[in-house]
Protein backbone atom coordinates (compact mmCIF):
# COMPACT_ATOMS: atom_id res chain seq x y z
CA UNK A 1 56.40 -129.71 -68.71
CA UNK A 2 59.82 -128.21 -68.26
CA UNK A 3 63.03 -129.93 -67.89
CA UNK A 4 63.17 -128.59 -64.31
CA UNK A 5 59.58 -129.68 -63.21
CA UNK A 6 59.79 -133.22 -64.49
CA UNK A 7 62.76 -134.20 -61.67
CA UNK A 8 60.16 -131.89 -59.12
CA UNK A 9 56.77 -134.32 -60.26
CA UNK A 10 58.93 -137.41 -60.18
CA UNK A 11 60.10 -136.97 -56.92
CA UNK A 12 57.02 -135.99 -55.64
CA UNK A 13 54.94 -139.63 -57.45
CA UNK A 14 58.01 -141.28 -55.61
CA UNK A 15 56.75 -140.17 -52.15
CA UNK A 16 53.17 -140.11 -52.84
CA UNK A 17 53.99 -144.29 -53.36
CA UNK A 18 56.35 -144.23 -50.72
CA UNK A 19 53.83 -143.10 -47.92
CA UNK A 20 51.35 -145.40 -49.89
CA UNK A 21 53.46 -148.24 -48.79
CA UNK A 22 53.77 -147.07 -45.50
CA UNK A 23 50.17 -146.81 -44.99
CA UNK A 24 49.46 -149.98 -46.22
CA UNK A 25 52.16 -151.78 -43.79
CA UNK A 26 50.52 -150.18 -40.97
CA UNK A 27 47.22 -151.53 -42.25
CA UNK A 28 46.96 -154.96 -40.43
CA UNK A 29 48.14 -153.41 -37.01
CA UNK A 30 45.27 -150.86 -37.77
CA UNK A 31 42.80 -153.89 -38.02
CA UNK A 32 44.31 -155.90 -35.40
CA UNK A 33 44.00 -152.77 -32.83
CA UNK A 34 40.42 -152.27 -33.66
CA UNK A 35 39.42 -155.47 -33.52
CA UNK A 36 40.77 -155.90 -30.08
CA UNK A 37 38.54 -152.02 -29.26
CA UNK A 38 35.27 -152.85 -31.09
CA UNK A 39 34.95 -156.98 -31.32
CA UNK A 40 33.60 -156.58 -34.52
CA UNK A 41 35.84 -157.76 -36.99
CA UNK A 42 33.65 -155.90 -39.72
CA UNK A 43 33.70 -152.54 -38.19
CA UNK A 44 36.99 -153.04 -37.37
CA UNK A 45 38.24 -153.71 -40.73
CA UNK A 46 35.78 -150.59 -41.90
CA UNK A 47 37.51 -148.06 -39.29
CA UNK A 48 40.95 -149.08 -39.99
CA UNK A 49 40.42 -148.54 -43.87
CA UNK A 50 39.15 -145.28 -43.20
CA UNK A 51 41.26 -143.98 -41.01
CA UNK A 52 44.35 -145.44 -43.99
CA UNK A 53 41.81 -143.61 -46.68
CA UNK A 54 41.70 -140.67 -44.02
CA UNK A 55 45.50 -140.53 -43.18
CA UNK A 56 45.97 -140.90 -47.53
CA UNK A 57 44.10 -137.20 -47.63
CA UNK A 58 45.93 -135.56 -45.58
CA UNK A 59 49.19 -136.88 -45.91
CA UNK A 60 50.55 -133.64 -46.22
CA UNK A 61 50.00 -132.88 -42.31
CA UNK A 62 52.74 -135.56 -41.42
CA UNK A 63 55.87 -133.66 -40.65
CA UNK A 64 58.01 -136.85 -39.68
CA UNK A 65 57.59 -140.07 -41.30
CA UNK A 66 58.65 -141.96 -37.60
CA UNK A 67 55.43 -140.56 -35.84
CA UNK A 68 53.09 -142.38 -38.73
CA UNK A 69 52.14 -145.09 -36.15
CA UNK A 70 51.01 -142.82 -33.42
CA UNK A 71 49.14 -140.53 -35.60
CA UNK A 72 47.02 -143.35 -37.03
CA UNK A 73 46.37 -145.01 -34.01
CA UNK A 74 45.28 -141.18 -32.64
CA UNK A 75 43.36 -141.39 -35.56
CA UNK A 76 41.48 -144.76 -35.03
CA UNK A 77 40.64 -144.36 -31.90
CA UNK A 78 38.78 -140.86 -32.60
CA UNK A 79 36.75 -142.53 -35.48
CA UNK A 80 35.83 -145.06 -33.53
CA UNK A 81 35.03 -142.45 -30.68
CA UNK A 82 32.85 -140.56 -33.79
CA UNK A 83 30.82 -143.83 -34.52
CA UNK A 84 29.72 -144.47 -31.17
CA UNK A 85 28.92 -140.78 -29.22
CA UNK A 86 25.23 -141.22 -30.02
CA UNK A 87 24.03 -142.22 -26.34
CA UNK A 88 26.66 -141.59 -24.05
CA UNK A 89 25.83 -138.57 -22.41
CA UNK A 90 22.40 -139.97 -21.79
CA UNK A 91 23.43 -142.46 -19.29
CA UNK A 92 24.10 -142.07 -15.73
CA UNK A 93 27.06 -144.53 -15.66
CA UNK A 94 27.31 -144.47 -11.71
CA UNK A 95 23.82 -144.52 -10.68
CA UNK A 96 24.12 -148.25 -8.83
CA UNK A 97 27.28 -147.37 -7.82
CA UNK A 98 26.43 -144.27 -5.48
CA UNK A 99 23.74 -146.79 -3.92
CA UNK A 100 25.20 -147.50 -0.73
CA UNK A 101 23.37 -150.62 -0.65
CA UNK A 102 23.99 -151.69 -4.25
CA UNK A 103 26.87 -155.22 -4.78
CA UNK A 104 27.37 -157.51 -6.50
CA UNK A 105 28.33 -161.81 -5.98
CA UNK A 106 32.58 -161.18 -6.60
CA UNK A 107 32.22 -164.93 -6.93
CA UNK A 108 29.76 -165.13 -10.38
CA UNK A 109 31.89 -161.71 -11.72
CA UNK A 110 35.22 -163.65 -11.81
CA UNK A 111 33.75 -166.38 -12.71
CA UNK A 112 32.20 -164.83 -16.07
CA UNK A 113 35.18 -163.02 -15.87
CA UNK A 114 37.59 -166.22 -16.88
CA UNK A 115 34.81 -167.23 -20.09
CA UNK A 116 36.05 -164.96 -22.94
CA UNK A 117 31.95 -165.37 -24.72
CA UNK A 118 30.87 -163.61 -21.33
CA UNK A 119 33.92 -161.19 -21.10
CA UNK A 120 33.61 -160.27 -24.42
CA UNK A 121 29.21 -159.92 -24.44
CA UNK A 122 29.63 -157.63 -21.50
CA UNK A 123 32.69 -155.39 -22.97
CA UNK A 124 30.46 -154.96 -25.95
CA UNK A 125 27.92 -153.56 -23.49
CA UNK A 126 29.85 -150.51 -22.50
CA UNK A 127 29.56 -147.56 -24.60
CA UNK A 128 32.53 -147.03 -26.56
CA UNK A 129 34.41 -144.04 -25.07
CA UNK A 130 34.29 -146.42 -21.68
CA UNK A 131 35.12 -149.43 -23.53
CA UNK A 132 38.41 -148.06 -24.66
CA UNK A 133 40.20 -146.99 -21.77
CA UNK A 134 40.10 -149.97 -20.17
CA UNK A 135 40.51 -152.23 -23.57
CA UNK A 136 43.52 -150.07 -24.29
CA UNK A 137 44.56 -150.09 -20.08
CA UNK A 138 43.59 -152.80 -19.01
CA UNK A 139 44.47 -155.39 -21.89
CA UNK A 140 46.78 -153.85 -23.93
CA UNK A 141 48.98 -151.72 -21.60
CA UNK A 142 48.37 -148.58 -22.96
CA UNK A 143 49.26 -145.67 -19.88
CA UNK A 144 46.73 -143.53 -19.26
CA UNK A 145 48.91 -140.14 -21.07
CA UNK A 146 48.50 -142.66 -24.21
CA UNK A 147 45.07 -143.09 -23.57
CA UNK A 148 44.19 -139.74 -23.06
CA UNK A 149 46.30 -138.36 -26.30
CA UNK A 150 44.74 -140.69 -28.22
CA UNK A 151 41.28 -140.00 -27.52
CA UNK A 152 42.08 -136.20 -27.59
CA UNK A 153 40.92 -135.22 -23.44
CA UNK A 154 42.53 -134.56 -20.37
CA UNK A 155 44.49 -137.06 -18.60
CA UNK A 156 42.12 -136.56 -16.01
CA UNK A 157 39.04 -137.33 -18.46
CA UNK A 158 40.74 -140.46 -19.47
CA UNK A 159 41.45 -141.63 -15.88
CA UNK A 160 37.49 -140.94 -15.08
CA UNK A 161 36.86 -142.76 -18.42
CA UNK A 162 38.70 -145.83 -16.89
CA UNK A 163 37.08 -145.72 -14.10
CA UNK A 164 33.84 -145.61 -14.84
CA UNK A 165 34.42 -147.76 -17.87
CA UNK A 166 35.70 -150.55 -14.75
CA UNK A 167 32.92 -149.90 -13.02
CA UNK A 168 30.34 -150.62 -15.80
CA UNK A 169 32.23 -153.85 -16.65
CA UNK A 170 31.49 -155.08 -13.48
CA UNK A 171 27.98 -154.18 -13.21
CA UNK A 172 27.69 -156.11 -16.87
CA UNK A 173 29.31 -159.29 -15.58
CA UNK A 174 27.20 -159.06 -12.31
CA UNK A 175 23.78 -158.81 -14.13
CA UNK A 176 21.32 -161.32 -15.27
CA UNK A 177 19.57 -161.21 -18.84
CA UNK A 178 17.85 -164.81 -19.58
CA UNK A 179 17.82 -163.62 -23.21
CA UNK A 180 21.44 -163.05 -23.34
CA UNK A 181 22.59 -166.16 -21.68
CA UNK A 182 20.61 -168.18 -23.67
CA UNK A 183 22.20 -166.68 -26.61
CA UNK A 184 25.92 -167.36 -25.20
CA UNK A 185 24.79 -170.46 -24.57
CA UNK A 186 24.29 -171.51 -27.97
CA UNK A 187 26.82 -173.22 -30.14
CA UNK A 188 27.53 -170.81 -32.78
CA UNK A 189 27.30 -166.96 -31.37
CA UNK A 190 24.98 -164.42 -32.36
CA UNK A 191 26.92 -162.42 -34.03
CA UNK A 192 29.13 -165.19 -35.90
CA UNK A 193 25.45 -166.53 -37.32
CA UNK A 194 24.12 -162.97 -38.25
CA UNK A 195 26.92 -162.59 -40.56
CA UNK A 196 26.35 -165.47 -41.86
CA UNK A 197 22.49 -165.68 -42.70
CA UNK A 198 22.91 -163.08 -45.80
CA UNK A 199 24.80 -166.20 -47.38
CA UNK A 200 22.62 -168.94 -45.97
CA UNK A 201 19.61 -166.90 -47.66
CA UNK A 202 21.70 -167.38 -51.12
CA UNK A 203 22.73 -171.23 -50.41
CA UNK A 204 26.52 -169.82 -50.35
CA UNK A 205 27.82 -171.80 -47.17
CA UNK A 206 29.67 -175.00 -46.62
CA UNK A 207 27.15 -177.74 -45.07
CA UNK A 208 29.22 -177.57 -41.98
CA UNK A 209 28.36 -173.92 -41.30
CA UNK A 210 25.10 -173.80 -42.87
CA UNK A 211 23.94 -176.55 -39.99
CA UNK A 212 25.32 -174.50 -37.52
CA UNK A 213 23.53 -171.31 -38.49
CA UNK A 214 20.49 -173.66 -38.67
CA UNK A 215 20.95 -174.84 -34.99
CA UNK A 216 21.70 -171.72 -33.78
CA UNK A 217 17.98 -170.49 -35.15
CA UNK A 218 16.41 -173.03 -34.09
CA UNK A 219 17.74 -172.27 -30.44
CA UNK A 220 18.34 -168.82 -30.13
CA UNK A 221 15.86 -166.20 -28.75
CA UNK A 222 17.19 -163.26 -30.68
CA UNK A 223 18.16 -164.10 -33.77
CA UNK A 224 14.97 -165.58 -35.60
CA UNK A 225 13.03 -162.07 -35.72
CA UNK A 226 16.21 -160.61 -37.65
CA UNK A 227 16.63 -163.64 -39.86
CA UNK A 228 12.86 -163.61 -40.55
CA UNK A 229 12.80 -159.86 -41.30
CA UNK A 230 15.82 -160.07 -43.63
CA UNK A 231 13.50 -163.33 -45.67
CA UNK A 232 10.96 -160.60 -45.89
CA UNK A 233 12.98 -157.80 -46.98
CA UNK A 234 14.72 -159.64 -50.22
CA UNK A 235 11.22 -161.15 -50.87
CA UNK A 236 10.14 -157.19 -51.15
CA UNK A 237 13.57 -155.69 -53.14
CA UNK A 238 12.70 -158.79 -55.45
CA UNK A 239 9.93 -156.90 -56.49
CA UNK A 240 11.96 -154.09 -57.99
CA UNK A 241 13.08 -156.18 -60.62
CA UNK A 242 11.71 -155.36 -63.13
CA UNK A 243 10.98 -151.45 -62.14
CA UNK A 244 13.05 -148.62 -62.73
CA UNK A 245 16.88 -149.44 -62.07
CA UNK A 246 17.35 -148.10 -58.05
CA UNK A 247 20.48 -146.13 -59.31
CA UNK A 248 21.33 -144.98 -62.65
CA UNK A 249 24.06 -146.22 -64.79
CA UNK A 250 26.04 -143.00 -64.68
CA UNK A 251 25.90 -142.07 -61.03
CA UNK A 252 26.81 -145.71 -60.19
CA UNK A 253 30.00 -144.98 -63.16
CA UNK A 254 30.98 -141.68 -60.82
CA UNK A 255 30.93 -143.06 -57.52
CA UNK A 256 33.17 -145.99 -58.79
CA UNK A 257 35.02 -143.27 -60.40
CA UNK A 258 35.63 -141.18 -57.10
CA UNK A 259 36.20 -144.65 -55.29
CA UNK A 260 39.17 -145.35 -57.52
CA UNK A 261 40.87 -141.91 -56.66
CA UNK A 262 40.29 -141.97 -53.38
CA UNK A 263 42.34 -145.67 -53.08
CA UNK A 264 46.07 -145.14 -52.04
């Protein structure tokens, strides 16, 4: 290397860790914001590493340092967009609402309304590209020309978005599933005990939690079928013991390999 090109490579390591710093500031208000759009904490924490991993790769599209924010939260919000198109086109998100006669008791919506468990079940109920307009609107007071550059459509798509997405809400706060409720009424939530049971299979949890998984089993409707399948499932990988390894050495070696270069 040349005396000239060393100065040129240094300077251009020093950014490459500069923006790596960046990114990784912006990291937790990456997480925080997709928590708050998917109520997972696990796919949140997945989409807002990608979209840092994503943002890493093409670093070189950033023109000014200042707009870093904005692009990754444009960024989020399409991945999360990505994940969740599957089977939203299929649904005919107005059909009770063009029935003149359809309502609804404004009394029992409010009232689920105020209980975060039940606001939270029935925002999880919306498909995703309704669920964020009025998560981002409604909630985090996001306009709707935010809104509608971050999720790359009109800002008359993203005002029917809302709209709809508001509508749906209600109709999920307004219906009656005797499955679901006697899930939320449980102590422990589904969710909160289904991430759990992979470490109450390998006796990994604290007696505190490990009782509260238990009770929630023993109560809930939903949640025994999954535990009982994932019993059965170990019981069969078990068997592979002692057969051929499931991946080879030296692929496993690359894709750690690739891993480590794709890290910022």
């Amino acid at each position: 290397m040349t005396q000239q090109t060393q100065p040129a490579a240094q300077a251009g390591e020093n950014e490459a860790d500069a923006f790596a710093e960046l990114l990784a500031a912006e990291l937790p208000r990456l997480v925080g914001l997709a928590t708050r759009l998917l109520s997972d904490p696990d796919q949140a924490e997945d989409c807002a590493q990608e979209t840092i991993v994503g943002a890493w790769r093409r670093r070189d599209q950033l023109r000014d340092p200042a707009a870093l924010p904005a692009w990754l939260k444009r960024s989020l919000v399409n991945r999360i967009i990505d994940r969740s198109r599957r089977r939203h086109d299929e649904l005919d998100i107005e059909s009770d609402w063009k029935d003149d006669a359809y309502s609804v008791q404004p009394e029992l919506v409010l009232e689920r309304a105020e209980l975060r468990d039940e606001l939270e079940d029935a925002l999880a109920r919306l498909p995703v590209i309704y669920r964020l307009p009025v998560v981002l609107h409604d909630a985090l007071g996001w306009t709707g020309v935010e809104i509608a550059n971050s999720m790359d459509v009109s800002l008359p798509a993203a005002k029917q978005r809302l709209r709809r997405g508001r509508m749906m809400l209600v109709s999920a706060l307004a219906s009656s599933d005797g499955r679901r409720e006697a899930s939320l009424a449980q102590p422990m939530r589904c969710w909160q005990a289904r991430r759990h049971v992979s470490s109450y299979l390998d006796d990994e949890l604290d007696e505190a939690t490990k009782s509260m998984v238990e009770e929630h089993l023993a109560g809930c409707p939903t949640c025994p079928p999954l535990y009982t399948s994932l019993v059965g499932i170990r019981a069969t990988m078990g068997e592979l013991r002692d057969a051929d390894a499931v991946v080879d050495d030296g692929i496993a070696g690359r894709i750690h390999e690739r891993l480590g270069r794709e890290r910022p």
